[in-house]
Protein backbone atom coordinates (compact mmCIF):
# COMPACT_ATOMS: atom_id res chain seq x y z
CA UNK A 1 -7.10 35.58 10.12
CA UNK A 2 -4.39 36.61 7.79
CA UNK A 3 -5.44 37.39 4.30
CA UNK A 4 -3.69 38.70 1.17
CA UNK A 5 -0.29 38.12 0.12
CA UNK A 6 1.16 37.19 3.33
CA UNK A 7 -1.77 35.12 4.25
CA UNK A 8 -0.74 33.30 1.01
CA UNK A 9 2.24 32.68 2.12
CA UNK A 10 2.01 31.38 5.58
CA UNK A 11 -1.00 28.89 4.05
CA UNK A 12 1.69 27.69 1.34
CA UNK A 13 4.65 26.97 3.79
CA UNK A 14 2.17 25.25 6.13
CA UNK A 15 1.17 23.09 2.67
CA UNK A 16 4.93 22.25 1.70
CA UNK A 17 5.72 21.05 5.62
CA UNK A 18 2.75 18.72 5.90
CA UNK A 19 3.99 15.32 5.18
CA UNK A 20 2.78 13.21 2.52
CA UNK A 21 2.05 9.12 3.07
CA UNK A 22 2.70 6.69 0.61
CA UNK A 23 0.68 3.67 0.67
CA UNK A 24 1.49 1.08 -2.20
CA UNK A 25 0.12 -1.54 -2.97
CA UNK A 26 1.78 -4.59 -4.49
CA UNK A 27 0.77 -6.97 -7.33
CA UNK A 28 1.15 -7.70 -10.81
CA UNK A 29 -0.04 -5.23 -13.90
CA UNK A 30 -2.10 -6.00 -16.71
CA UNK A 31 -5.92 -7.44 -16.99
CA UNK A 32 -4.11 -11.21 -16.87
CA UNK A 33 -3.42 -10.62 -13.32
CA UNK A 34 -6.64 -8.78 -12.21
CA UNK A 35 -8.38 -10.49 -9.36
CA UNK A 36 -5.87 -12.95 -8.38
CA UNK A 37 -5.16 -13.71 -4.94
CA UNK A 38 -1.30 -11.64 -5.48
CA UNK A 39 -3.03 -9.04 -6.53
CA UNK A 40 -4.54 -8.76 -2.70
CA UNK A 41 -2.42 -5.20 -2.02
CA UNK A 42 -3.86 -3.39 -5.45
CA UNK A 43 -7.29 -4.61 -4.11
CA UNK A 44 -7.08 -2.97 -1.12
CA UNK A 45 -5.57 0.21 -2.97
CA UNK A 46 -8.64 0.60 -4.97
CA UNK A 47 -10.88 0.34 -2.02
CA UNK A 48 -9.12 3.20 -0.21
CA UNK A 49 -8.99 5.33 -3.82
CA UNK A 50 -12.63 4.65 -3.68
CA UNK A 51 -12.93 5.86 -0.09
CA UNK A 52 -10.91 8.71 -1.33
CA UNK A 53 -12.10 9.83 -4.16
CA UNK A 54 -9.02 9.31 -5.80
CA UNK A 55 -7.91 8.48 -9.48
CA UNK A 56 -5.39 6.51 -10.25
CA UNK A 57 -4.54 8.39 -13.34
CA UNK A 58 -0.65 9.33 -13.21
CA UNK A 59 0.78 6.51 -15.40
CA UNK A 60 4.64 6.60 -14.63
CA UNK A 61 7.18 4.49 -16.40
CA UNK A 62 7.21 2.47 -13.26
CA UNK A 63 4.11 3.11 -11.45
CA UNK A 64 0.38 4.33 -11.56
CA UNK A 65 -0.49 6.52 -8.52
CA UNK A 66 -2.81 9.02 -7.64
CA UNK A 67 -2.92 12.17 -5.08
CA UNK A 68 -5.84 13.51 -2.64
CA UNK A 69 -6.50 13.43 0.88
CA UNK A 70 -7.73 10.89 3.62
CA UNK A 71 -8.93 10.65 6.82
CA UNK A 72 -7.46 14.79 6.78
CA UNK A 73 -4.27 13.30 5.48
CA UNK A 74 -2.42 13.89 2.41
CA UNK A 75 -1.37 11.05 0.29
CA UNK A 76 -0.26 9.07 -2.72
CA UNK A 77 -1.77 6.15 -3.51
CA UNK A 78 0.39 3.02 -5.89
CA UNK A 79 -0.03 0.56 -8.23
CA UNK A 80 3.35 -0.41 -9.51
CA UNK A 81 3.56 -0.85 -13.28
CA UNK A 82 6.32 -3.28 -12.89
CA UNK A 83 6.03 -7.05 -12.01
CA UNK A 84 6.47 -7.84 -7.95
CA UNK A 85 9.81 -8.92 -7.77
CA UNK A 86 11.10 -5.24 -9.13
CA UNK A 87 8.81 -3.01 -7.03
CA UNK A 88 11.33 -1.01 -5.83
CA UNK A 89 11.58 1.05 -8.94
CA UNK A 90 7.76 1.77 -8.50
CA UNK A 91 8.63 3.21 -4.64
CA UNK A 92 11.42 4.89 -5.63
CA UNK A 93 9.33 6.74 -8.28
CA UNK A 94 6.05 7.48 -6.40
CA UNK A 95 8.28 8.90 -3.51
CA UNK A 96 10.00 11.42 -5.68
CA UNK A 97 8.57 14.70 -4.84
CA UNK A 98 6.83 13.48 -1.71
CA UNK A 99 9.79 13.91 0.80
CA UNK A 100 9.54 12.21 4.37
CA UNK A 101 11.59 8.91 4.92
CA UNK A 102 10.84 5.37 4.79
CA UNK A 103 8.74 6.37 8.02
CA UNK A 104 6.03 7.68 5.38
CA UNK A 105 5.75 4.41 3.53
CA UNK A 106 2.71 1.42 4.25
CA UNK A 107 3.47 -1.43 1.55
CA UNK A 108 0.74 -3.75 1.17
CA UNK A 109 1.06 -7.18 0.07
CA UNK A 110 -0.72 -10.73 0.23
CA UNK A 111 0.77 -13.67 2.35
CA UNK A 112 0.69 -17.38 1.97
CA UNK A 113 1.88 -17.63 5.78
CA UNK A 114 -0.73 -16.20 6.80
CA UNK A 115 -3.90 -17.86 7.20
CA UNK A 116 -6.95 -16.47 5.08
CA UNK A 117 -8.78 -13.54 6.06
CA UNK A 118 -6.52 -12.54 8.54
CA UNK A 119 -4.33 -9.13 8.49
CA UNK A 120 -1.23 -8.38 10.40
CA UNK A 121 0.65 -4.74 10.28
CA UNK A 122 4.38 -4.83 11.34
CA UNK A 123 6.80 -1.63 11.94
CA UNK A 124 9.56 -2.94 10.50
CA UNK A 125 11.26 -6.24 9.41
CA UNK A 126 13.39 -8.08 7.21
CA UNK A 127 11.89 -9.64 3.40
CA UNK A 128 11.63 -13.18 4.42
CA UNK A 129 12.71 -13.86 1.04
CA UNK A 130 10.10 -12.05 -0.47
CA UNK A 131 11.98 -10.64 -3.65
CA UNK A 132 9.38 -7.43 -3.51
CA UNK A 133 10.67 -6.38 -0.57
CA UNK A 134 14.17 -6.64 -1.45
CA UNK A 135 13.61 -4.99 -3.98
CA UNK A 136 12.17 -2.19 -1.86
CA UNK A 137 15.02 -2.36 1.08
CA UNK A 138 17.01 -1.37 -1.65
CA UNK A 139 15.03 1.04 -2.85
CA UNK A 140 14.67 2.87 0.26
CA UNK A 141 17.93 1.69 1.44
CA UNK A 142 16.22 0.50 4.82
CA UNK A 143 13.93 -2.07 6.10
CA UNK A 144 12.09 0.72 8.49
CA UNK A 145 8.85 0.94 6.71
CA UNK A 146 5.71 0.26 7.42
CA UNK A 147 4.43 -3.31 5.91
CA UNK A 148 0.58 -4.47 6.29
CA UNK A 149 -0.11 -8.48 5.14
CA UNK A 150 -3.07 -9.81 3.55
CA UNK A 151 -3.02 -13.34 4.48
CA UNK A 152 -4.67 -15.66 1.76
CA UNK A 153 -3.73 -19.58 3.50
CA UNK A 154 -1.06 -21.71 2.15
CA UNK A 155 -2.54 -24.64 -0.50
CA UNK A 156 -1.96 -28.11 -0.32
CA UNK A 157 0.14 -28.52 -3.76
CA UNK A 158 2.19 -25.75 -5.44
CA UNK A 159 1.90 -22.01 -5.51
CA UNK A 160 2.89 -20.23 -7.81
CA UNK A 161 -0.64 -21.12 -9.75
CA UNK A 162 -2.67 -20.85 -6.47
CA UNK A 163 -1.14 -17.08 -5.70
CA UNK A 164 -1.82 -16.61 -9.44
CA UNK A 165 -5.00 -17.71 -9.62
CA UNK A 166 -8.39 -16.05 -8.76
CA UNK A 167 -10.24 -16.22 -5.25
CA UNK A 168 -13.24 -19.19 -5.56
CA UNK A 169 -16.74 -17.99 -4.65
CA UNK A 170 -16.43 -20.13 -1.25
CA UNK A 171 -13.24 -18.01 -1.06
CA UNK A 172 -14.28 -14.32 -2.06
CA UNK A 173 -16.48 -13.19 0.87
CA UNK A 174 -13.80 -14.07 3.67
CA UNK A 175 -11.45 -12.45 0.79
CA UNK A 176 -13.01 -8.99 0.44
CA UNK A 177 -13.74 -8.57 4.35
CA UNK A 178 -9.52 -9.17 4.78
CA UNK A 179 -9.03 -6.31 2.26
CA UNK A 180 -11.74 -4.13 3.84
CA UNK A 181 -10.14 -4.74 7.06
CA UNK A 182 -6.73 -4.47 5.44
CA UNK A 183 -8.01 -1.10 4.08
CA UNK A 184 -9.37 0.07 7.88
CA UNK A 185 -6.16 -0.51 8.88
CA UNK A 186 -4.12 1.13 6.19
CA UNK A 187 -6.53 4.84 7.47
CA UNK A 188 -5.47 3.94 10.96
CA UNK A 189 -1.67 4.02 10.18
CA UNK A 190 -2.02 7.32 8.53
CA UNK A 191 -4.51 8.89 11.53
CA UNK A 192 -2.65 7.33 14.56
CA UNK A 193 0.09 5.88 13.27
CA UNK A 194 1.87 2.12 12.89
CA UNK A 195 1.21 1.05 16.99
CA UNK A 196 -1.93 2.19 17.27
CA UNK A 197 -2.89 0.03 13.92
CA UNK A 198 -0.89 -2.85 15.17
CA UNK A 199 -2.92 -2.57 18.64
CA UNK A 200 -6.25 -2.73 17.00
CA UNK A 201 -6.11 -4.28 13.85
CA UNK A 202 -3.65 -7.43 14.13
């Protein structure tokens, strides 16, 4: 085993070429917001910062994020500061240092097409007018990132109050078993990578 100076050196170039994952999470700031079914990605965050022991204590401009290691692998964990439709300044901030490519990004979101308490992890794809994500293709100038859905069911009036509004207590346990599973599947992506989680987890 190498020790001294050089060993030094061989254990910090083997540091700087290990990759670092980015896994954001997307939702709106601020205790207003806390809890409410668009909040679904910063809920699953937290529960993999928990896992982590990580602290979510570097408060960017655009986004709060924090570093440590999972599952043996290194990563950054993000809550953007800024409201949905503009996370793409939030990505574009956490990612500054990190190096890798859009290949090193998992964006987690909630989804009204989905029904609730399911989960579905895609490879790639485009925003389906989710102004989020456009914000992010432009951001990473690409649409080849890794995306994981937390589906919370369509309602039968309008949405914007419904996504904006709080899971029920018939709601919450089917709620927080999505987001644990979302959160499963979020470690697999960074263990085994995007097919193996879409194998086993959608």
């Amino acid at each position: 085993m190498r020790s001294g100076l050089l060993g030094r050196l061989v254990r910090r170039r083997t540091t700087e070429r290990e990759a670092t994952l980015v896994i954001v999470g997307l939702g709106n700031p601020g205790p207003k917001y806390a809890g409410t079914r668009h909040n679904a990605g910063f809920m699953c965050i937290d529960q993999l910062a928990e896992r982590a022991g990580i602290s979510l204590n570097d408060k960017r401009r655009a986004a709060q994020l924090g570093e440590g290691r999972l599952s043996g692998k290194r990563i950054v964990l993000v809550k953007p500061r800024t409201f949905m439709n503009v996370s793409g300044e939030a990505v574009r901030s956490a990612r500054a240092g990190c190096g890798g490519g859009a290949a090193s990004v998992l964006i987690v979101r909630d989804d009204l097409a989905l029904p609730r308490g399911r989960i579905r992890m895609r490879a790639s794809g485009g925003s389906g007018g989710h102004n989020g994500l456009n914000s992010i293709n432009a951001a990473l100038g690409t649409q080849d990132y890794a995306r994981l859905r937390i589906g919370i069911g369509r309602p039968q009036g309008e949405t914007v109050g419904y996504v904006l509004g709080a899971f029920t207590a018939e709601e919450a346990p089917e709620a927080e078993s999505a987001i644990t599973r979302a959160a499963d599947a979020a470690e697999a992506w960074l263990t085994q990578g995007v097919n193996y989680a879409m194998d086993n987890f959608n």
